[in-house]
Protein backbone atom coordinates (compact mmCIF):
# COMPACT_ATOMS: atom_id res chain seq x y z
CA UNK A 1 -10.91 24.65 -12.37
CA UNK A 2 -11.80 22.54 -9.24
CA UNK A 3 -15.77 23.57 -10.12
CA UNK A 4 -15.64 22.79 -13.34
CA UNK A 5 -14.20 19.29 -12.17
CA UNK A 6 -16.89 18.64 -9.43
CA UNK A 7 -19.03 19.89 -11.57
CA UNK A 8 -17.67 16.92 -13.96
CA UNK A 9 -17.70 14.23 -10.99
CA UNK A 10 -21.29 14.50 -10.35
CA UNK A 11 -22.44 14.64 -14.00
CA UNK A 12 -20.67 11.61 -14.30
CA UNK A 13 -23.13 9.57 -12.61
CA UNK A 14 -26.11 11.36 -13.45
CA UNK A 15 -26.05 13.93 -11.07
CA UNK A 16 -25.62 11.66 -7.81
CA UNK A 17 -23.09 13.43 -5.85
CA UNK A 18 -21.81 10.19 -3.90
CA UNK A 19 -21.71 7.89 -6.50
CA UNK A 20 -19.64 10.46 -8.49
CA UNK A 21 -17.14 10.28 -5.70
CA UNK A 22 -16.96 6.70 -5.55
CA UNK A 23 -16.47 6.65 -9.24
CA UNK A 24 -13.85 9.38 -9.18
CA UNK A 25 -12.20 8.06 -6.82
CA UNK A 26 -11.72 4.94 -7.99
CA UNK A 27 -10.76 6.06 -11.37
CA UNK A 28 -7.74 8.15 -10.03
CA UNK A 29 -6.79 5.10 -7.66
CA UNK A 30 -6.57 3.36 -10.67
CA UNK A 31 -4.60 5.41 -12.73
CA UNK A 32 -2.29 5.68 -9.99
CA UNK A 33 -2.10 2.10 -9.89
CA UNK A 34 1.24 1.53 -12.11
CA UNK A 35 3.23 4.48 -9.54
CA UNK A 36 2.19 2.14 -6.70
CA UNK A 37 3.71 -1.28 -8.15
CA UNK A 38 6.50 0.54 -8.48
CA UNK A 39 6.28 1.78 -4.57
CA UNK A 40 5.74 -1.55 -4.12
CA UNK A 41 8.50 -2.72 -6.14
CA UNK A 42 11.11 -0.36 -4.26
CA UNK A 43 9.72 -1.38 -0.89
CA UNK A 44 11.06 -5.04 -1.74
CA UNK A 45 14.60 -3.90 -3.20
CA UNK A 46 14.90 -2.12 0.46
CA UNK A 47 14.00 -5.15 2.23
CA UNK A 48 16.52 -7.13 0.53
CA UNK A 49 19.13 -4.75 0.68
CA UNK A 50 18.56 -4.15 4.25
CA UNK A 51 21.18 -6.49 5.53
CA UNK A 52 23.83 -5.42 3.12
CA UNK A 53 22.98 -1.46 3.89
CA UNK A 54 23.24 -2.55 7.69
CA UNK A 55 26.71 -3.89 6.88
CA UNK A 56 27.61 -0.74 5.20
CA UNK A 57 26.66 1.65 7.58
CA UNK A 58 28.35 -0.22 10.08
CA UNK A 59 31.86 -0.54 8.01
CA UNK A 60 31.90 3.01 6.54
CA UNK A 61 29.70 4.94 9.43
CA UNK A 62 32.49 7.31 10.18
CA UNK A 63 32.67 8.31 6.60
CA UNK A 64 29.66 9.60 4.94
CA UNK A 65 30.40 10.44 1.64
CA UNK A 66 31.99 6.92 1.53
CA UNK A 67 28.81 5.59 2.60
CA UNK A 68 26.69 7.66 0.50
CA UNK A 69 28.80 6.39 -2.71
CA UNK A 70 28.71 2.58 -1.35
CA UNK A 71 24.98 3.20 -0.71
CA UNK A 72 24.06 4.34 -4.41
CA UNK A 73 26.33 1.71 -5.84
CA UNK A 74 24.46 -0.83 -4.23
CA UNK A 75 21.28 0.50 -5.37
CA UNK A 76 23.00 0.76 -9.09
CA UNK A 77 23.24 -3.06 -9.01
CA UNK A 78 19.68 -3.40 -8.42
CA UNK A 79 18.55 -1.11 -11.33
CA UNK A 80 17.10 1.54 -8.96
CA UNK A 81 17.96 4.36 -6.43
CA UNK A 82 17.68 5.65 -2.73
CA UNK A 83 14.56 7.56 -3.99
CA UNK A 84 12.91 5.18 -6.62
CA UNK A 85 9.92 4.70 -3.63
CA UNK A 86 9.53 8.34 -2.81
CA UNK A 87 8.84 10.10 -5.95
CA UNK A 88 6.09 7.72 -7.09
CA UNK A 89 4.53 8.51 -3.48
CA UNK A 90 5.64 12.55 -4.55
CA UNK A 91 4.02 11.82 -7.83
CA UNK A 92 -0.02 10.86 -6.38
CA UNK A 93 -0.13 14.13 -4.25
CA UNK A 94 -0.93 16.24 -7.02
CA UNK A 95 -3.78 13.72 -7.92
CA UNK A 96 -5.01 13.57 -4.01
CA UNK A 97 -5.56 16.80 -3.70
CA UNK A 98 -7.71 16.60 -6.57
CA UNK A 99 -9.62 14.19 -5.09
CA UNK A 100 -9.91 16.29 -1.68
CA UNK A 101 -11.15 19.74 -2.96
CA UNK A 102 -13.47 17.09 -4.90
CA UNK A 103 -14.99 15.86 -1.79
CA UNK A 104 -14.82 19.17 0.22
CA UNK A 105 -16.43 21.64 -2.23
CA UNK A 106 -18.92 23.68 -0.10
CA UNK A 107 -21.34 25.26 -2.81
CA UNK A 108 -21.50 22.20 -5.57
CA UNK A 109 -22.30 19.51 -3.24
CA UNK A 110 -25.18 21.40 -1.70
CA UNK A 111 -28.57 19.80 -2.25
CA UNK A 112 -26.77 16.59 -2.31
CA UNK A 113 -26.76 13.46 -0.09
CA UNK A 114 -26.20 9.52 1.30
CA UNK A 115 -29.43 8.33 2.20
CA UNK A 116 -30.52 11.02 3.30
CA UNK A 117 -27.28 12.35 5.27
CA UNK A 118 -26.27 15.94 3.10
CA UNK A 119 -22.73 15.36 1.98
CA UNK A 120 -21.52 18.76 2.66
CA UNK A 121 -22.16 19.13 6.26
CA UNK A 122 -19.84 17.36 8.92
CA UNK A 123 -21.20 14.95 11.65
CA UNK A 124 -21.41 17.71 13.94
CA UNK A 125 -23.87 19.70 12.13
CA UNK A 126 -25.82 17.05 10.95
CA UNK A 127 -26.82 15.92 14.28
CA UNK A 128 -27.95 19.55 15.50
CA UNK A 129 -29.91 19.66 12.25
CA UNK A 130 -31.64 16.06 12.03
CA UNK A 131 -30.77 14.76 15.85
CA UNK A 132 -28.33 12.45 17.54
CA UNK A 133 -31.02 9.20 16.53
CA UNK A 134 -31.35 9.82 13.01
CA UNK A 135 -30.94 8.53 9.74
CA UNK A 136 -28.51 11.02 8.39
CA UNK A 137 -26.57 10.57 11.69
CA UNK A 138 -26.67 6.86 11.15
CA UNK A 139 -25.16 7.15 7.67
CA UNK A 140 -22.20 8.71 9.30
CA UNK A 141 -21.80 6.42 11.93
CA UNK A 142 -21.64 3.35 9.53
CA UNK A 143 -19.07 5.37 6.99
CA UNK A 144 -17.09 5.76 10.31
CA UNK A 145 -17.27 2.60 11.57
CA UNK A 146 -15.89 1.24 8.04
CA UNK A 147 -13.33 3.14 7.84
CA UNK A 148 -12.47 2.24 11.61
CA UNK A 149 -12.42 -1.72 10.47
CA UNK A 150 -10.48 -0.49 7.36
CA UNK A 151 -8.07 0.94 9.86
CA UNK A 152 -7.49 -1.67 12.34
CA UNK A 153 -7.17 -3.90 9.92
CA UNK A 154 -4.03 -1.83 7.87
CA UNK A 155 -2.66 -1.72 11.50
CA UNK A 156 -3.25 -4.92 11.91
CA UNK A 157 -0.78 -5.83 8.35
CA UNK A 158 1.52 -2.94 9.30
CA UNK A 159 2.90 -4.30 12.80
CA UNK A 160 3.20 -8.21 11.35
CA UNK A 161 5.63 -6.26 8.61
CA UNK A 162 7.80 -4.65 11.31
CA UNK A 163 10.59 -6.32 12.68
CA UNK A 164 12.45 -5.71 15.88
CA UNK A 165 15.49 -4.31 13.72
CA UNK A 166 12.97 -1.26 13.07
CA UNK A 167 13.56 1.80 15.57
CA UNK A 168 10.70 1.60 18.45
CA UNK A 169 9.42 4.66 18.08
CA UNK A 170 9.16 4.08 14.22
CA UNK A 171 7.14 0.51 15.11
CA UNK A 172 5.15 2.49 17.65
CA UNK A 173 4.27 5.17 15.40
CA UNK A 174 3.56 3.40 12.47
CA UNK A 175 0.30 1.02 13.16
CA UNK A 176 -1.41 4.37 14.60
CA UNK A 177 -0.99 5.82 11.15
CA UNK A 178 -3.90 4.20 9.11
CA UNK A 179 -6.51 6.06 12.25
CA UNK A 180 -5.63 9.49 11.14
CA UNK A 181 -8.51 9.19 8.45
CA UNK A 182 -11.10 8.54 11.26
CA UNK A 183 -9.57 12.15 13.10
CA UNK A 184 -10.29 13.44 9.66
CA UNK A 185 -13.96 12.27 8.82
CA UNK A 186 -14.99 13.24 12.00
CA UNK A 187 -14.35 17.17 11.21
CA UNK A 188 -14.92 17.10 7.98
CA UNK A 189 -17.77 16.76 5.36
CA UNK A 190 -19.59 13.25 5.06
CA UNK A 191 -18.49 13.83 1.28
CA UNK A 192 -14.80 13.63 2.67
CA UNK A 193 -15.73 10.86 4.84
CA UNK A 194 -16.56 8.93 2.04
CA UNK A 195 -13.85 9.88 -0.24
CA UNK A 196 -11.66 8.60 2.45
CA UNK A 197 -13.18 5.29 2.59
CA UNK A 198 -13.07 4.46 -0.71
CA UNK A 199 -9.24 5.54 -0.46
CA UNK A 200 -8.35 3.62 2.27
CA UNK A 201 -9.99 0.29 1.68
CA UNK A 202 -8.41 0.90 -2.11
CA UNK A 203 -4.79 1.26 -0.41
CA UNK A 204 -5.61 -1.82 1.69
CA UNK A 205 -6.34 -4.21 -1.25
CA UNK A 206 -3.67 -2.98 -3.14
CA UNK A 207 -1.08 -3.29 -0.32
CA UNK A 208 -2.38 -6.71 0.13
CA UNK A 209 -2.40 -7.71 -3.78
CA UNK A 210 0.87 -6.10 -4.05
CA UNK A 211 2.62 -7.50 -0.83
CA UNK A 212 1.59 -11.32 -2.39
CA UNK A 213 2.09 -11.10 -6.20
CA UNK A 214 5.38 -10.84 -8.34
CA UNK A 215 6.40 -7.33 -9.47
């Protein structure tokens, strides 16, 4: 299954390996895109509610299956649930992996490249093959550094949403998130690399469109 799809993903763009990996990726972003508005749409019922779930917790705290009724009832007024922002999340793994064992396929991405940079070898093994000053090195470095700016930038968005209500270590934790991807691209395949880019930046722009436009 997963070679006949790679095998799909490149012949999709005429047998460039990358560029079928952009494409692909950007496809299944897309088609994800309705399970993230309504992410997105939970995410704002929760931030409204917040106050009144605060007020809850605090009247019926000794009494959980009070709360727990209270809680859902709440929810029921709002036409939605405790978990109507978790199983769209649930819902995309499927479609991630996908993507992954996509970018990670040893045998059908050999012979392929990024200007020059092989797409199935990891940044370790392309500098003892081509050199720490070279261009396939280089191509690396700048899919790296994008994602880094990506990154810092998602951190940036993440710790003006927190508030002080938020747990510490949860407003600690969360900004350092979005750098996981640059632990990953630097053991894994440049093809990985890139599919992480385009993944992140996509998650950026949508959190941004999302966070700013009626849902």
């Amino acid at each position: 299954m997963i070679d006949s799809l790679v095998t799909f993903v490149i012949g999709m763009s005429g047998g460039h390996a990358a560029l079928g990996i952009v494409l692909f990726t950007l496809a299944v972003r897309l088609l994800l895109l309705p399970l993230a508005v309504k992410q997105a749409r939970s995410a704002r019922v929760r931030e409204r509610l917040a106050p009144r779930l605060r007020a809850l917790q605090k009247r019926y705290g000794r009494d959980p299956a009070k709360l727990a009724g209270e809680t859902r009832a709440l929810y029921a007024k709002e036409g939605t649930s405790p978990f109507a922002g978790v199983l769209p999340g649930l819902a995309q793994l499927p479609f991630m992996w996908l993507m992954y064992r996509v970018a990670t396929h040893p045998t059908a991405l050999a012979g392929h490249d990024l200007f020059g940079a092989p797409l199935g070898q990891h940044v370790a093994a392309i500098t003892v093959n081509y050199g720490l000053f070279s261009v396939p090195v280089l191509v690396f470095t700048l899919v790296i550094t994008l994602m880094a700016l990506v990154a810092w930038w998602m951190s940036h968005r993440t710790k003006a949403m927190m508030t002080e209500e938020q747990p510490e270590l949860m407003r600690r934790i969360m900004p350092l998130l979005p750098f996981g991807s640059l632990l990953a691209a630097a053991v894994l395949p440049l093809a990985a690399g890139l599919y992480l880019l385009v993944s992140t930046a996509w998650t950026a722009g949508e959190r941004a469109v999302l966070a700013t436009r009626p849902l």
